[in-house]
Protein backbone atom coordinates (compact mmCIF):
# COMPACT_ATOMS: atom_id res chain seq x y z
CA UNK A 1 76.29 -60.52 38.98
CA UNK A 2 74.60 -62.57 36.07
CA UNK A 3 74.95 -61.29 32.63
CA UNK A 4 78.50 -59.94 32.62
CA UNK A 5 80.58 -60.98 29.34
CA UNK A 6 84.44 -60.60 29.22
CA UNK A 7 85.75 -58.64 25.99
CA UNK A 8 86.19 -62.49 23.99
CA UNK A 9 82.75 -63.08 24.69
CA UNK A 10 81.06 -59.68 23.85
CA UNK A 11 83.40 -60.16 20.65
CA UNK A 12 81.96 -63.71 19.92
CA UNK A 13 78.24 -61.76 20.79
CA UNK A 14 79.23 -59.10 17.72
CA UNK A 15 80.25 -61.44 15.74
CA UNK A 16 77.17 -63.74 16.14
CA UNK A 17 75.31 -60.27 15.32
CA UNK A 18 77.07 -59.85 12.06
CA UNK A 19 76.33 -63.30 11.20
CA UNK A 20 72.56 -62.95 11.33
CA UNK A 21 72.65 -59.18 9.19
CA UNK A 22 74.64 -60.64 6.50
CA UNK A 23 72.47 -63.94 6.60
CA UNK A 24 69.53 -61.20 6.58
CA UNK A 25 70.54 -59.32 4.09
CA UNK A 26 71.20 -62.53 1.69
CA UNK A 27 67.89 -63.57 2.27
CA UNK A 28 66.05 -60.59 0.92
CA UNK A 29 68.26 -60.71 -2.07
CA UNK A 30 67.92 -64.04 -3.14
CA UNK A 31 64.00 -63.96 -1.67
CA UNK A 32 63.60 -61.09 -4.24
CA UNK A 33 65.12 -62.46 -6.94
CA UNK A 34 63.38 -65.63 -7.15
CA UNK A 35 59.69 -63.86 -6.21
CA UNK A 36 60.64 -61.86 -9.02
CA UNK A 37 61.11 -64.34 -11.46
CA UNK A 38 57.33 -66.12 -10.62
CA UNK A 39 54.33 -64.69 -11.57
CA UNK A 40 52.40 -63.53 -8.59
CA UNK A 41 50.54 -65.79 -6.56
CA UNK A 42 52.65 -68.90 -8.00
CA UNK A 43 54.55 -70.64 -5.05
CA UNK A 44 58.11 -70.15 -4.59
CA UNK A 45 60.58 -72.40 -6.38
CA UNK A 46 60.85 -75.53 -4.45
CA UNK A 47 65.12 -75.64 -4.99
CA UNK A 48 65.22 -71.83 -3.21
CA UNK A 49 62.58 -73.46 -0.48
CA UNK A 50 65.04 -76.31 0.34
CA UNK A 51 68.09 -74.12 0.16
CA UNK A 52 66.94 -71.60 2.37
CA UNK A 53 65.77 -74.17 4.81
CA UNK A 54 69.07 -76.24 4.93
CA UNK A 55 70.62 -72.31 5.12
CA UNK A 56 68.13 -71.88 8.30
CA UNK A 57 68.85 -75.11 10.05
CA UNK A 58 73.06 -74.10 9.00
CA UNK A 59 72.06 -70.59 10.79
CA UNK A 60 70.55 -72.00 14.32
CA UNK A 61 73.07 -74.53 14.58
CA UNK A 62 75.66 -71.41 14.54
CA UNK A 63 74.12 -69.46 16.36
CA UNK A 64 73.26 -71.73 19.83
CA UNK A 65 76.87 -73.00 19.62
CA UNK A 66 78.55 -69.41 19.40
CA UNK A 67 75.85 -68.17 22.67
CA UNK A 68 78.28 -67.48 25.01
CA UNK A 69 77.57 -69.66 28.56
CA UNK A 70 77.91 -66.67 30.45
CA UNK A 71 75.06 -64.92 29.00
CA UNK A 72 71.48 -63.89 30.77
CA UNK A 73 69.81 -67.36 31.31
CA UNK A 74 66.64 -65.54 30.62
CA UNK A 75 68.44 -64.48 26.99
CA UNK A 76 69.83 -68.15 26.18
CA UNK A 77 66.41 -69.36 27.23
CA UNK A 78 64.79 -66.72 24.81
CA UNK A 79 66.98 -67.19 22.20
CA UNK A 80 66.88 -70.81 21.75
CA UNK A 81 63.00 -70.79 21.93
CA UNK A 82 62.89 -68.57 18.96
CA UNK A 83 65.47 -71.28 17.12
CA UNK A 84 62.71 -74.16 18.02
CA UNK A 85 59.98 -72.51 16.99
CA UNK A 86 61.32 -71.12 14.09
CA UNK A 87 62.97 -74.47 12.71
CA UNK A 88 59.47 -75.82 13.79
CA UNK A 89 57.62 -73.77 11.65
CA UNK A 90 60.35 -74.75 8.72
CA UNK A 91 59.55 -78.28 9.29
CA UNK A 92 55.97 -78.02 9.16
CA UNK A 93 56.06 -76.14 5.66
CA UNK A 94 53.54 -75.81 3.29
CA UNK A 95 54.76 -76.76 -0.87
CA UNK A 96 51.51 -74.57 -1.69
CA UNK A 97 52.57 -71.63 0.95
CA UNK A 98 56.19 -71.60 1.90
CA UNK A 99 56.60 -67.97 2.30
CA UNK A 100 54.45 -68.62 5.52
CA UNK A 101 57.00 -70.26 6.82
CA UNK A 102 60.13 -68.44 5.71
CA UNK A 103 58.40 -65.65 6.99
CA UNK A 104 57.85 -66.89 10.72
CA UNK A 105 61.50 -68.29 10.57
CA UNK A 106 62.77 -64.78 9.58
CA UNK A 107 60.57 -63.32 12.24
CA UNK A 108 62.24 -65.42 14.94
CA UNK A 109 65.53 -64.62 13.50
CA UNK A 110 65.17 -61.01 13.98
CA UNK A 111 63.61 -61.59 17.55
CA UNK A 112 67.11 -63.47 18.38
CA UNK A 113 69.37 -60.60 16.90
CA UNK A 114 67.51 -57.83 18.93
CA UNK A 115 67.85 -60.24 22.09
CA UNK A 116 71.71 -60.36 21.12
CA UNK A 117 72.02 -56.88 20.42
CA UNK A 118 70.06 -56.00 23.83
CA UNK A 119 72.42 -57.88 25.82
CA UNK A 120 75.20 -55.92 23.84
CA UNK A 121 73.89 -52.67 24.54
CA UNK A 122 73.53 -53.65 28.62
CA UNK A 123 77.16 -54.51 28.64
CA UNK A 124 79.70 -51.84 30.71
CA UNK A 125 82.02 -49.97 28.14
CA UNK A 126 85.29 -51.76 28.93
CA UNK A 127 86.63 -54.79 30.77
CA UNK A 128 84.95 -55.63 33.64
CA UNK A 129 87.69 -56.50 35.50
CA UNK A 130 89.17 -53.11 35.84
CA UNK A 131 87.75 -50.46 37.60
CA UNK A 132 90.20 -47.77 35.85
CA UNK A 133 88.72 -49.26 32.31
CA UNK A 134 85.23 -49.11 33.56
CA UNK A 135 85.56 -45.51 35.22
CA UNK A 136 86.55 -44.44 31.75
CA UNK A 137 83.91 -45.89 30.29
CA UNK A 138 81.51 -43.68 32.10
CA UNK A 139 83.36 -40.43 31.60
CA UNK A 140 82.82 -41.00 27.67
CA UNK A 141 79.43 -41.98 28.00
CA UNK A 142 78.61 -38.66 30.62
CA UNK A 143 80.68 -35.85 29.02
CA UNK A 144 79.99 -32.87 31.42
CA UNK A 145 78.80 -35.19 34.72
CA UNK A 146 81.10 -33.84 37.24
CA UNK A 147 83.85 -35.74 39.57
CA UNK A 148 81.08 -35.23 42.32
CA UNK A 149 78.07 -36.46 40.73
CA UNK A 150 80.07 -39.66 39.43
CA UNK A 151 81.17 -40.44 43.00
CA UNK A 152 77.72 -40.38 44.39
CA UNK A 153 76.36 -42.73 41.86
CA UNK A 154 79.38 -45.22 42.65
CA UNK A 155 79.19 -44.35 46.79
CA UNK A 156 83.30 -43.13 46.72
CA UNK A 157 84.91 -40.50 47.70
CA UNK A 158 86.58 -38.59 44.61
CA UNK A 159 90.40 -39.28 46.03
CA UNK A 160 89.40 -42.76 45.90
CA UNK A 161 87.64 -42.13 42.51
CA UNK A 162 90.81 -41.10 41.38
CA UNK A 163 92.92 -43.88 42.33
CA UNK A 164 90.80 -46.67 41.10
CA UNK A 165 90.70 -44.45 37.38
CA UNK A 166 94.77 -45.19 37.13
CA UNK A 167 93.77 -48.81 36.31
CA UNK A 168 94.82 -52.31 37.93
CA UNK A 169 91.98 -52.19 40.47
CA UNK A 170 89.45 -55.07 40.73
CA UNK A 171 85.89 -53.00 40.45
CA UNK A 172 83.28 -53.54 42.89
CA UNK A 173 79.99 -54.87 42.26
CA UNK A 174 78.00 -51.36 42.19
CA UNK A 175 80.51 -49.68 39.85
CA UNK A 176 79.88 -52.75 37.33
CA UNK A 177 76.09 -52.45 38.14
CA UNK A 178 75.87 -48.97 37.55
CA UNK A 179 78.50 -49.32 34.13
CA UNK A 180 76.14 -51.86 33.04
CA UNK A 181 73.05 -49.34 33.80
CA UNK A 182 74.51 -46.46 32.37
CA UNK A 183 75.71 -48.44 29.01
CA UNK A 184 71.61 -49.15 28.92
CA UNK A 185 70.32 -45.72 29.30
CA UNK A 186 72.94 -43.62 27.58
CA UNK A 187 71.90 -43.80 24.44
CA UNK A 188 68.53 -42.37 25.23
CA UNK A 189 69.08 -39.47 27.61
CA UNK A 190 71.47 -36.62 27.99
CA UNK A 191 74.43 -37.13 30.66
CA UNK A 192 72.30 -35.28 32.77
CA UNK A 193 69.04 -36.92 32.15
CA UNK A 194 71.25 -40.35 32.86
CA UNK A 195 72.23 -39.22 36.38
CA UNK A 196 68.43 -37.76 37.12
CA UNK A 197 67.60 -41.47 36.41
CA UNK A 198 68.77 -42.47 39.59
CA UNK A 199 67.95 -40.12 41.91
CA UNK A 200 63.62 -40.64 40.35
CA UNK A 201 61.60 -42.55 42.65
CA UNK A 202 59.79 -45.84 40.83
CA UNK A 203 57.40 -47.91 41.11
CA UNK A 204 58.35 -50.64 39.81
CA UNK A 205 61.60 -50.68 42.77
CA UNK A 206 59.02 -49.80 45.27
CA UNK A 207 58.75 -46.74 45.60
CA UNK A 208 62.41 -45.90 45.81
CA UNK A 209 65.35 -44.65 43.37
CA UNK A 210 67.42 -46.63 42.16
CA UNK A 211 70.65 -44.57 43.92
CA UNK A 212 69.77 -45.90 46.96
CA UNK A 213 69.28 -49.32 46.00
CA UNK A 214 72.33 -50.05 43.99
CA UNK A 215 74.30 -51.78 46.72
CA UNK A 216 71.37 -54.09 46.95
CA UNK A 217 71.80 -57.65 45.26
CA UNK A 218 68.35 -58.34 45.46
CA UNK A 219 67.16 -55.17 43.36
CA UNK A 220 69.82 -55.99 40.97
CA UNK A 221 67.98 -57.46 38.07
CA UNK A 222 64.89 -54.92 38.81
CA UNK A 223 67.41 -52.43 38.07
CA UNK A 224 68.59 -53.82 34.30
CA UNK A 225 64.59 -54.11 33.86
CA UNK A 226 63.81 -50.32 34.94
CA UNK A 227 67.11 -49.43 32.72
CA UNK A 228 65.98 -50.80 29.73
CA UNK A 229 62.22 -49.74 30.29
CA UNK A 230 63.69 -46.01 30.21
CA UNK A 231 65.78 -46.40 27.25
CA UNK A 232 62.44 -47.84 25.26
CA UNK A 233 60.50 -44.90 26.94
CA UNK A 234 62.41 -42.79 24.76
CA UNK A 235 62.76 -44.12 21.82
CA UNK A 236 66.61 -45.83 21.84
């Protein structure tokens, strides 16, 4: 299943996120300060406009060598495009109009921390590597979704349910899909409204719900797309 990040990596993925807010918030400080120290309409001063492009080019270099490998090759793809273009629009800078460019490069920036911070958000609370961790995971996430309605999502009985939640069990590929789905919606629905998902004919999986499509590697990625299409839906 593409996309799935052990613990170091989702670390290394949080940490790559706190690099870009603190690098974010530095900006507007010092981008303040010196816009506040020209009269308006006079060009920024060219010693911030080369320090905050050797800080850019510092930035990207960071950030595509801390992308972990396992990550969505649709995200690493996305991510380094917004790098390019944003070091491309550095390069190409106008002395009369710099903010232009800092702008577009800030732009881009943000574009690759929301990219970073969606693949956070799709990851399963816990390792992925045990099923007890991951079963745990979704009873914090779905306070008040019964034994029952858990065990229908994951297609186990309850008693078996119960064993894997003791820990030390290798998950299956449908209990990390749906971890990885719930992590996704969970933030934008009620436990119940989570489990509802599933059972709601779409669309955009042809016509069916995703419960009855989950043991189906070929609707896998439609899934992650439907997931986070619900959680923008309402408002997450």
């Amino acid at each position: 299943m593409p996309g799935l990040l052990s613990k170091p990596e989702r670390q290394q993925l949080e940490r790559l996120e706190d690099i870009i807010e603190s690098w974010q918030a530095q900006l507007r400080d010092e981008l303040a300060q010196d816009v506040g120290e020209h009269k308006s309409g006079s060009p920024l001063d060219i010693a911030y406009t080369e320090r905050f492009v050797r800080t850019a080019q510092r930035l990207s270099s960071q950030v595509n060598k801390e992308l972990p490998p396992d990550l969505d090759p649709e995200a690493l793809a996305e991510i380094r495009g917004h790098l390019i273009n944003g070091l491309e629009a550095l390069n190409e800078i106008d002395e009369t109009r710099p903010l232009d460019s800092i702008d577009s490069f800030v732009v881009h920036a943000e574009a690759v921390r929301h990219i970073v911070r969606d693949a956070l958000d799709g990851q399963a609370k816990g390792d992925e590597a045990d099923a007890g961790e991951l079963l745990e995971g979704l009873s914090m996430q779905l306070p008040g979704v019964t034994r029952k309605e858990l065990s229908e999502l994951l297609g186990i009985g309850e008693r078996q349910m119960q064993r894997l939640a003791k820990g030390g069990s290798t998950p299956s590929d449908r209990l990390r899909l749906v971890s990885r789905l719930v992590a996704l919606l969970w933030r934008a629905w009620t436990p119940a409204g989570v489990v509802a998902w599933f059972y709601r004919r779409r669309r955009d999986l042809d016509g069916k719900p995703p419960i009855d499509i989950l043991g189906d590697p070929d609707y896998e990625r439609s899934l992650m797309v439907a997931a986070r299409q619900g959680r923008a839906q309402h408002g997450s």
